[in-house]
C-alpha atoms as a PDB file:
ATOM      1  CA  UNK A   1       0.000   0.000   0.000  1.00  0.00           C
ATOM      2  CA  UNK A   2       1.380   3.438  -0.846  1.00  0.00           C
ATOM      3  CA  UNK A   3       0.695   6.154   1.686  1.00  0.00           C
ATOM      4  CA  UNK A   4       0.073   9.244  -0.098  1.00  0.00           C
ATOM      5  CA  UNK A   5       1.666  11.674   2.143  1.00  0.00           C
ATOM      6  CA  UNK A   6       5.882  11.940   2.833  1.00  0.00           C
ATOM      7  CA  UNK A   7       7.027   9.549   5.325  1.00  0.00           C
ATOM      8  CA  UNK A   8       9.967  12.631   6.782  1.00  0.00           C
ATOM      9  CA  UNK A   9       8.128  16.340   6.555  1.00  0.00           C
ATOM     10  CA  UNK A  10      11.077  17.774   5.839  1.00  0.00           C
ATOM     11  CA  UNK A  11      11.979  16.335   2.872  1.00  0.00           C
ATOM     12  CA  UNK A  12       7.973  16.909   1.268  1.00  0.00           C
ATOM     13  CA  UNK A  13       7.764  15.397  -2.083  1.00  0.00           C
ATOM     14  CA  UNK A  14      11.688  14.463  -2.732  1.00  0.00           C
ATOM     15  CA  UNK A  15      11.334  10.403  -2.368  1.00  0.00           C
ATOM     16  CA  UNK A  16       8.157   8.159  -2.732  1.00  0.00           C
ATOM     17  CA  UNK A  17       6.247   6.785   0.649  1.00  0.00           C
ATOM     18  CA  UNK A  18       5.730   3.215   1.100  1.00  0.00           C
ATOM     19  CA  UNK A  19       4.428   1.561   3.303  1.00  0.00           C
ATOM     20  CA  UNK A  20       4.308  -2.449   3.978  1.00  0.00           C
ATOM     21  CA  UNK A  21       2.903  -3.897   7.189  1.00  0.00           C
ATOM     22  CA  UNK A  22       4.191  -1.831  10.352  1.00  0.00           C
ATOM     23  CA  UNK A  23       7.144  -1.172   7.474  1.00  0.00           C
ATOM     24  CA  UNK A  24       6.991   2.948   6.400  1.00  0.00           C
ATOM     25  CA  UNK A  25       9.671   2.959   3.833  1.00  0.00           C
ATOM     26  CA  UNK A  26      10.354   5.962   1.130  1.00  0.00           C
ATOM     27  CA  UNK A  27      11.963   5.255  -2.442  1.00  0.00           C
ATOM     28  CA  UNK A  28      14.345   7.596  -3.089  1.00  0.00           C
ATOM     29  CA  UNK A  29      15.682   9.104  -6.807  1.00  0.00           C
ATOM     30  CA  UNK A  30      19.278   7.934  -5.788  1.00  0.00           C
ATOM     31  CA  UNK A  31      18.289   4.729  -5.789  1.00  0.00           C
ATOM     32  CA  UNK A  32      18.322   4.127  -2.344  1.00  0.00           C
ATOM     33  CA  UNK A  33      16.083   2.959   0.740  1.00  0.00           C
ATOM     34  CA  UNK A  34      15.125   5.452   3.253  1.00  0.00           C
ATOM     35  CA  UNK A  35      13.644   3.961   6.891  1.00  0.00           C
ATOM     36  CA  UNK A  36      12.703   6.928   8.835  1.00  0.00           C
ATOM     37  CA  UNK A  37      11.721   5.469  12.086  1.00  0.00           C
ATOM     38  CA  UNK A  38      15.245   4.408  12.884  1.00  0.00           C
ATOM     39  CA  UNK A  39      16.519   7.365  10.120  1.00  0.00           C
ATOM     40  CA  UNK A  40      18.972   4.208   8.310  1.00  0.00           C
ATOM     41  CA  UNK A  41      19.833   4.692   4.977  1.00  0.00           C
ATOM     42  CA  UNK A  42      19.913   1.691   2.506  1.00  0.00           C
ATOM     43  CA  UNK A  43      22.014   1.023  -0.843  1.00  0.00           C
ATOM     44  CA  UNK A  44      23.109  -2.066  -2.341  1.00  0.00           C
ATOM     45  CA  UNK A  45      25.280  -3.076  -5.484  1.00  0.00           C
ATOM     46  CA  UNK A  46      28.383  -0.257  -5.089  1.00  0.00           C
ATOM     47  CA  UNK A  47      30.913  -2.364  -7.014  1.00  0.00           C
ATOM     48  CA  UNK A  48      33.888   0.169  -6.002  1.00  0.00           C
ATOM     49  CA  UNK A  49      37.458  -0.559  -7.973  1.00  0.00           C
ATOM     50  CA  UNK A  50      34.964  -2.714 -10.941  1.00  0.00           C
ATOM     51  CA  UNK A  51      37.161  -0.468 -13.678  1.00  0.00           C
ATOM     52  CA  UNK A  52      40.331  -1.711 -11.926  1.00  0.00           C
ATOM     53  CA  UNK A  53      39.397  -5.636 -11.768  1.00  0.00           C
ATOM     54  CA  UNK A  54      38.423  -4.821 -15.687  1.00  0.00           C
ATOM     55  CA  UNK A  55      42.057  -3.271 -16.111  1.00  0.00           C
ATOM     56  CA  UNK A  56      43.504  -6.067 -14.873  1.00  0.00           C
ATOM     57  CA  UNK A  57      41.713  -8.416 -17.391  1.00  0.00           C
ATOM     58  CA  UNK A  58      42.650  -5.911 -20.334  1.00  0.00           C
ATOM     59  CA  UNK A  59      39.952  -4.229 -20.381  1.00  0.00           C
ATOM     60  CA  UNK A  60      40.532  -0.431 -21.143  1.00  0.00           C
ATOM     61  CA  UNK A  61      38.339   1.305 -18.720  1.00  0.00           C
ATOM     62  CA  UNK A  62      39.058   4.799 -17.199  1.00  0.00           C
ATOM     63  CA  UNK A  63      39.820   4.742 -13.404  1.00  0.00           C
ATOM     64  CA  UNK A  64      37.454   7.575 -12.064  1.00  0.00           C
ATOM     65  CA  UNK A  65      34.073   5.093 -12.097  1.00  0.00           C
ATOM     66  CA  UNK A  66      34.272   5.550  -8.735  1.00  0.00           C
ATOM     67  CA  UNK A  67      33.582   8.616  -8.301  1.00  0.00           C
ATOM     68  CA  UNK A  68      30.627   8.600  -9.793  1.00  0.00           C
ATOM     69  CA  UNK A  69      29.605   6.750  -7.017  1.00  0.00           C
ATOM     70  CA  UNK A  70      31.277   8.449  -3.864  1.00  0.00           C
ATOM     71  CA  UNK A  71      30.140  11.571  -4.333  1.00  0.00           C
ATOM     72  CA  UNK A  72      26.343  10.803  -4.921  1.00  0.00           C
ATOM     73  CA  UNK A  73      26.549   8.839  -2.050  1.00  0.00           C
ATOM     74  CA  UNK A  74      28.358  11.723   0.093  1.00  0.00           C
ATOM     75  CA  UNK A  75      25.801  14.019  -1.530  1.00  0.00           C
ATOM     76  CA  UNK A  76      22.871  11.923  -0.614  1.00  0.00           C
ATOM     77  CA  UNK A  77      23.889  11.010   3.309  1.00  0.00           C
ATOM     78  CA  UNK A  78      24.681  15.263   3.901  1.00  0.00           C
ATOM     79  CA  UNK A  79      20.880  15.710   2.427  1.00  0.00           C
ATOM     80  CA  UNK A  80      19.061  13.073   4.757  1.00  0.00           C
ATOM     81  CA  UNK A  81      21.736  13.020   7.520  1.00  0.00           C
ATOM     82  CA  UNK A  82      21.105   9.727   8.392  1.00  0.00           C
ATOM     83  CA  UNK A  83      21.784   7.250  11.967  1.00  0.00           C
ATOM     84  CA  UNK A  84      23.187   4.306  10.196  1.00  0.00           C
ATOM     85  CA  UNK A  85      24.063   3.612   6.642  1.00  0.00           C
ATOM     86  CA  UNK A  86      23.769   0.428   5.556  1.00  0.00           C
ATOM     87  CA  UNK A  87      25.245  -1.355   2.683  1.00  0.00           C
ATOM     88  CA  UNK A  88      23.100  -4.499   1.294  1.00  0.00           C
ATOM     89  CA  UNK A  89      26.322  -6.207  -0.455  1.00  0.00           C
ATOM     90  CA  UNK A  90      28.975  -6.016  -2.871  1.00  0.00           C
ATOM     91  CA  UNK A  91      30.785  -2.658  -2.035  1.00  0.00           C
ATOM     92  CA  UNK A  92      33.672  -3.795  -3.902  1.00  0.00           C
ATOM     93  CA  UNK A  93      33.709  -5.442  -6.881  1.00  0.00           C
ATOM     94  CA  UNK A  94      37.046  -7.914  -5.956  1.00  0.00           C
ATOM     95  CA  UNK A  95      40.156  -8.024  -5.053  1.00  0.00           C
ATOM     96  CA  UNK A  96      42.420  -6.664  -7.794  1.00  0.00           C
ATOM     97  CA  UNK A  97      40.224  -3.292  -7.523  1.00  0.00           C
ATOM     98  CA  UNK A  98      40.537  -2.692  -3.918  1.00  0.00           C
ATOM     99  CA  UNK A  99      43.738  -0.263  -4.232  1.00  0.00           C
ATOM    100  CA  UNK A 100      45.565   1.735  -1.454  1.00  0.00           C
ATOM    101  CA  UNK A 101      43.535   4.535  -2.263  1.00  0.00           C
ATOM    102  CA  UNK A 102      40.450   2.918  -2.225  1.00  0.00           C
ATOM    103  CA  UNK A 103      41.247   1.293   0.635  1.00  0.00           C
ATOM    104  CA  UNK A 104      42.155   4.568   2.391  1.00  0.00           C
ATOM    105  CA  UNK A 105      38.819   6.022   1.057  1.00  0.00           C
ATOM    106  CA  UNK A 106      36.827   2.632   2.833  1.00  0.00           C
ATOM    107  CA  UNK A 107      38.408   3.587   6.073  1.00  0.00           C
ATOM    108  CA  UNK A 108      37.694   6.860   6.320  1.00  0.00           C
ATOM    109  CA  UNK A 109      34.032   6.514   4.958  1.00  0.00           C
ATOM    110  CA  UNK A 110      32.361   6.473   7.895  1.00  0.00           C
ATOM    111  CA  UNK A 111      33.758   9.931   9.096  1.00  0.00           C
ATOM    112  CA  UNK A 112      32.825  10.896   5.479  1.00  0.00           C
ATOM    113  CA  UNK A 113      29.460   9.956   5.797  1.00  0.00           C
ATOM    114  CA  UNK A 114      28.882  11.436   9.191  1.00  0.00           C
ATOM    115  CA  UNK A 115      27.237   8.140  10.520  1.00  0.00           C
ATOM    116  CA  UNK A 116      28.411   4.390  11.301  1.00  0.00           C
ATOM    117  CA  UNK A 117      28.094   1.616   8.475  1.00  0.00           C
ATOM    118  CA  UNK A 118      26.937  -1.477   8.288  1.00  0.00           C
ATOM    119  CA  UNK A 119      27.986  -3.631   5.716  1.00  0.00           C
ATOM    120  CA  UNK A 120      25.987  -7.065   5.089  1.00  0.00           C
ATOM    121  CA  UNK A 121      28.511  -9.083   3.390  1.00  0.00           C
ATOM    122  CA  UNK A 122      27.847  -9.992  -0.715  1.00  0.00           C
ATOM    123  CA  UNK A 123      29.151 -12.744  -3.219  1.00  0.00           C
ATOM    124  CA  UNK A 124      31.948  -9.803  -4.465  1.00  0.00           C
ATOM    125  CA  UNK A 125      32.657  -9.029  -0.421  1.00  0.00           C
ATOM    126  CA  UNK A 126      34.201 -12.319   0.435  1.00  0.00           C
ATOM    127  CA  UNK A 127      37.250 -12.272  -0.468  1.00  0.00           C
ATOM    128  CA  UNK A 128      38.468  -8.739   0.489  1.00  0.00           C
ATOM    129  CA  UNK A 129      39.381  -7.393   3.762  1.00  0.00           C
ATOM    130  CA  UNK A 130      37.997  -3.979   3.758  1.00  0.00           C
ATOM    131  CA  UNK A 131      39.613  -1.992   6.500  1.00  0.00           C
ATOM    132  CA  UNK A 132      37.247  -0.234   9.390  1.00  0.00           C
ATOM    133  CA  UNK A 133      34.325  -1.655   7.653  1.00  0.00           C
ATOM    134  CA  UNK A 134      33.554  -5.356   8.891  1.00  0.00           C
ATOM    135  CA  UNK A 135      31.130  -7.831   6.884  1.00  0.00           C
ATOM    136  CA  UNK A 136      28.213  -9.217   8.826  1.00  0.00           C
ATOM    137  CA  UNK A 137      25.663 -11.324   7.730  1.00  0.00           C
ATOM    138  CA  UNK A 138      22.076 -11.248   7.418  1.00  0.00           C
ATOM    139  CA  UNK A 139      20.037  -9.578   9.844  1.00  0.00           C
ATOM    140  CA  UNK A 140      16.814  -8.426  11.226  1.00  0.00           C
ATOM    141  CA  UNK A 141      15.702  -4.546  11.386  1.00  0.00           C
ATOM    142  CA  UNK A 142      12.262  -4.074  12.331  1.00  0.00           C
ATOM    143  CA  UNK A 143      10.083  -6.335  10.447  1.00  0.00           C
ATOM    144  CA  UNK A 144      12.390  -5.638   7.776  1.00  0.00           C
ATOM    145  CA  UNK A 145      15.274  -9.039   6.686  1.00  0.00           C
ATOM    146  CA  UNK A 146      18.092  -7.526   5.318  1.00  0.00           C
ATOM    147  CA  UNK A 147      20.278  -9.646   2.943  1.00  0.00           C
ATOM    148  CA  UNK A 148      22.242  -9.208  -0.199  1.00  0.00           C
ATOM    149  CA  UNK A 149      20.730 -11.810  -2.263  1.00  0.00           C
ATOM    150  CA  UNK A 150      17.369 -12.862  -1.876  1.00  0.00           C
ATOM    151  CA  UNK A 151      16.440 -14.800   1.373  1.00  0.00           C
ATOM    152  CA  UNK A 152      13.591 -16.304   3.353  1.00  0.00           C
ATOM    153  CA  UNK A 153      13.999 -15.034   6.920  1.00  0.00           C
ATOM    154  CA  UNK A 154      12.689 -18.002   8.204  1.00  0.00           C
ATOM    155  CA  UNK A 155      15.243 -20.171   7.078  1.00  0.00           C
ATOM    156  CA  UNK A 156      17.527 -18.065   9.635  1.00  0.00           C
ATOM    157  CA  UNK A 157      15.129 -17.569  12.276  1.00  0.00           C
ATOM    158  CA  UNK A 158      13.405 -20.860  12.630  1.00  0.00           C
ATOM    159  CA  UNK A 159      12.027 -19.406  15.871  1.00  0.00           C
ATOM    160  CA  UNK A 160       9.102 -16.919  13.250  1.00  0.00           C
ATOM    161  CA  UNK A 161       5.891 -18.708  13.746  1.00  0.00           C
ATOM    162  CA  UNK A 162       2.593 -17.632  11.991  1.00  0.00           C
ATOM    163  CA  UNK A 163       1.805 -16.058  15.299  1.00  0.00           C
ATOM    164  CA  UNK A 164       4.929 -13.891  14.748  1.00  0.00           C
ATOM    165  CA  UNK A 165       5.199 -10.976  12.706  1.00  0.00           C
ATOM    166  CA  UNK A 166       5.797 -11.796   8.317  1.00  0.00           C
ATOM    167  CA  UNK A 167       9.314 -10.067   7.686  1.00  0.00           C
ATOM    168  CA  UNK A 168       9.984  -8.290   4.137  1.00  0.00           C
ATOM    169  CA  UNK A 169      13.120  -9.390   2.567  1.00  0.00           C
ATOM    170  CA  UNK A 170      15.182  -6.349   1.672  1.00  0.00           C
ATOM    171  CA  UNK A 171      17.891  -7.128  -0.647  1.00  0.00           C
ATOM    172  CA  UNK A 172      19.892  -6.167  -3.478  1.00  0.00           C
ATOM    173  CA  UNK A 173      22.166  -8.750  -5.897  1.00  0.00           C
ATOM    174  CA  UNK A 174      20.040  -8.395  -8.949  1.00  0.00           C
ATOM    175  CA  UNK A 175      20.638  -5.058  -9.731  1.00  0.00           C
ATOM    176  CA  UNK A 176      16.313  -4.746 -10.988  1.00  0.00           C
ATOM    177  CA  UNK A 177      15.825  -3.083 -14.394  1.00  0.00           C
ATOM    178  CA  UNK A 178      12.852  -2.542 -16.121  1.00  0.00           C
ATOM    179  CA  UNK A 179      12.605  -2.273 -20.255  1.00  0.00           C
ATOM    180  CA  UNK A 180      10.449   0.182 -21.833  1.00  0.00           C
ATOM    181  CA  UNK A 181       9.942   0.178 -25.465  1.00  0.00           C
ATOM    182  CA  UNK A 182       7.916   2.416 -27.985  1.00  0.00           C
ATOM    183  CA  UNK A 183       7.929   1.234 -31.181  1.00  0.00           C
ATOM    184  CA  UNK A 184      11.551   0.887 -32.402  1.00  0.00           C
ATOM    185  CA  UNK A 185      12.688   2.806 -29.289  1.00  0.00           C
ATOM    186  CA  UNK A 186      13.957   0.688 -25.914  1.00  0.00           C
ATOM    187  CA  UNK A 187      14.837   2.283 -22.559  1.00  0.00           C
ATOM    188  CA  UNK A 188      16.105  -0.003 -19.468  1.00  0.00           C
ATOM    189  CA  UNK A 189      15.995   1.933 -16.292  1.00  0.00           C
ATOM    190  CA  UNK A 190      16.909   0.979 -12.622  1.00  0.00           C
ATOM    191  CA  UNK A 191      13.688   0.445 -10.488  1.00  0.00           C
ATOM    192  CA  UNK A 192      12.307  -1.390  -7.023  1.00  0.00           C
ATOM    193  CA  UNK A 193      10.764  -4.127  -7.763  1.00  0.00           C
ATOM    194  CA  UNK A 194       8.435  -5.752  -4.921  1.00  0.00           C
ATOM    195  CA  UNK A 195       7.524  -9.370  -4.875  1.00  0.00           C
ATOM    196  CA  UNK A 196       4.245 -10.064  -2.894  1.00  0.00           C
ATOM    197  CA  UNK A 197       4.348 -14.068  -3.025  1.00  0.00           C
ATOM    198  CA  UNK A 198       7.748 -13.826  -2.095  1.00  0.00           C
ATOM    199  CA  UNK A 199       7.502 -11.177   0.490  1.00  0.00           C
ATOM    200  CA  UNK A 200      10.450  -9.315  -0.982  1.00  0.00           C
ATOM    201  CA  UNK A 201      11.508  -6.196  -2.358  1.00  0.00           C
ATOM    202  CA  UNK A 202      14.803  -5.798  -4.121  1.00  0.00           C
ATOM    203  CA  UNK A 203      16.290  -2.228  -4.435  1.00  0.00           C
ATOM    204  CA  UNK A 204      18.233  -1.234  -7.618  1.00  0.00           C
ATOM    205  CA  UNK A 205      22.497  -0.873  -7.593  1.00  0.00           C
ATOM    206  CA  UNK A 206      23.887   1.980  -6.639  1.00  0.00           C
ATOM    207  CA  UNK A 207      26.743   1.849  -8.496  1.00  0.00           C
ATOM    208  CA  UNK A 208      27.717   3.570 -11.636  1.00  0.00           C
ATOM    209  CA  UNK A 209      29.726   1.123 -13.458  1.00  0.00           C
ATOM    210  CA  UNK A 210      26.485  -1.575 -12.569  1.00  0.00           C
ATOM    211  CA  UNK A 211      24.543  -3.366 -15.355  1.00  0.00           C
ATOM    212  CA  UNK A 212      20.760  -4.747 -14.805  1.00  0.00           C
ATOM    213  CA  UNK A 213      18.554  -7.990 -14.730  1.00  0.00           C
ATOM    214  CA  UNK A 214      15.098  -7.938 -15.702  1.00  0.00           C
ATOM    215  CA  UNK A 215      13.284  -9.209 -12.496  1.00  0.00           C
ATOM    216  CA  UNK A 216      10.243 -10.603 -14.561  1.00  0.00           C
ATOM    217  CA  UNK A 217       6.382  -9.777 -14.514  1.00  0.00           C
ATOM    218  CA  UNK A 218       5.579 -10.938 -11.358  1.00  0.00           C
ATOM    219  CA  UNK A 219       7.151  -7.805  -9.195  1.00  0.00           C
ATOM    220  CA  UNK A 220       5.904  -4.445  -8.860  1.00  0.00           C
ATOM    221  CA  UNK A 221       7.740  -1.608 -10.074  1.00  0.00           C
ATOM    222  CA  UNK A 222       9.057   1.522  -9.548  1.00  0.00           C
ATOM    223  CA  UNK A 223      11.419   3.185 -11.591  1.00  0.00           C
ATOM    224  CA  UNK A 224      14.022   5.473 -11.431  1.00  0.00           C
ATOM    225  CA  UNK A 225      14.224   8.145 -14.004  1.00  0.00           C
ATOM    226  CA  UNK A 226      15.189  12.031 -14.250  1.00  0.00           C
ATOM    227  CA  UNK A 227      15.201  12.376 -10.546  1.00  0.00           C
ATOM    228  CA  UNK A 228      12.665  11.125  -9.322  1.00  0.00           C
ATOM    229  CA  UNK A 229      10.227   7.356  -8.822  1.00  0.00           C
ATOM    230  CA  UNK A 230       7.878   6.547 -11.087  1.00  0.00           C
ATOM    231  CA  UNK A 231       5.107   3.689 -10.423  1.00  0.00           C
ATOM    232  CA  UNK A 232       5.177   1.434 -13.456  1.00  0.00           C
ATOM    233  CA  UNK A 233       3.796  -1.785 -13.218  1.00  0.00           C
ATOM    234  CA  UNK A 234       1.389  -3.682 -11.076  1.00  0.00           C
ATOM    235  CA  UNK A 235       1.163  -7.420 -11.319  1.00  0.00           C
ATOM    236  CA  UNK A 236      -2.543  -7.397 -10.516  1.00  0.00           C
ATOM    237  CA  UNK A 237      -3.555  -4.547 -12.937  1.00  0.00           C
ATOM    238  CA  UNK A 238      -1.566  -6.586 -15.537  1.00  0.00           C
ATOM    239  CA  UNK A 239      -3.430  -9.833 -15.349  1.00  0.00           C
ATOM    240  CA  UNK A 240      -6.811  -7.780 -15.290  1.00  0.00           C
ATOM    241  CA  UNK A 241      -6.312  -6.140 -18.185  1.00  0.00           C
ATOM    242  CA  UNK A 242      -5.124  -9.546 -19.750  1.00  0.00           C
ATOM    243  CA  UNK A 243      -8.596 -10.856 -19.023  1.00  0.00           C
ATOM    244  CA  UNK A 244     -10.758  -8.286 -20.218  1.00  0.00           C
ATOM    245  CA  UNK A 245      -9.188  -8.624 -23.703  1.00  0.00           C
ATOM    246  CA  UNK A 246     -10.068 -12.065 -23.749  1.00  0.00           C
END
């Protein structure tokens, strides 16, 4: 259900309310997560030091992709100022790209943000030791589950009983694109995309140098585009207008 008032006063009309369950959630145009009732900030999908690991596979690309991802990010946390950041996986993209100066950058990124991060460990995390900035794994905020790729919460809490509260799995790892065509004109965009069978709603990669996955016709969308969310497609309203043309 989408509320249709701002979820943070202060910030009147910049991201798009949400709300699921006890959940009050706001999409914002940087493609993150905003979760005002404990003010933590949520991004997924960074890939920091990608152009590097492609450099070292002979792969031309210029070595600045990064910051066209630190300084939105900078950008964004001075705007909402928020308690926690918190990365949902993959900040890196490996180990040949994590450089002494991006290393120096990952240590210092906390002060930079003006908040503590937490970094739920992704498939690209594993095998890099990112100084100041330990991995952690899954974890529950709220009635929120917080993962990189998709998850069930209750295979990690097998103590969630149907008298319990449902959690929503938060996650990134697919990096959610949806197409748009017009004729011979296509457009992919970044977007949420919310799952109601599977409970789940995976937020788009923040990352510059990211590609995209189509997350199929079953989710819910909202895209990202020129600054600002867009609602695009509804699962239900889809099959309904499938069965009145019949």
């Amino acid at each position: 259900m989408i509320s249709s008032t701002s979820v943070d006063p202060r910030r009147d009309g910049y991201g798009l309310p949400w709300t699921w369950g006890q959940e009050q959630l706001e999409f914002l145009p940087e493609k993150a997560l905003w979760r005002p009732k404990g003010r933590e900030l949520l991004i997924a999908d960074l890939h920091l030091g990608k152009a590097e690991v492609f450099q070292a596979h002979g792969i031309p690309l210029p070595s600045d992709g990064d910051r066209g991802t630190f300084n939105p990010l900078l950008d964004l946390c001075a705007r909402v100022q928020p308690e926690t950041l918190i990365i949902l996986g993959d900040l890196v993209h490996g180990p040949l790209g994590l450089t002494e100066n991006l290393r120096q950058t990952l240590e210092a990124l906390p002060e930079l943000a003006g908040c503590p991060i937490i970094l739920v460990g992704g498939n690209h995390d594993r095998h890099c030791r990112m100084l100041g900035l330990p991995q952690q794994p899954s974890y529950r905020l709220g009635h929120l589950w917080l993962s990189h790729e998709p998850e069930h919460a209750h295979a990690f809490l097998p103590a969630l009983s149907s008298q319990q509260p449902r959690l929503l799995n938060v996650c990134g790892h697919i990096h959610p694109v949806a197409s748009l065509s017009s004729g011979g004109d296509r457009l992919r965009l970044p977007c949420f995309a919310y799952n109601a069978m599977e409970e789940r709603l995976l937020i788009p990669a923040f990352g510059e140098l990211t590609g995209g996955h189509e997350c199929g016709q079953v989710y819910r969308k909202w895209l990202v585009a020129e600054g600002t969310i867009v609602p695009w497609q509804n699962p239900e309203s889809r099959i309904r207008k499938k069965r009145l043309v019949r």
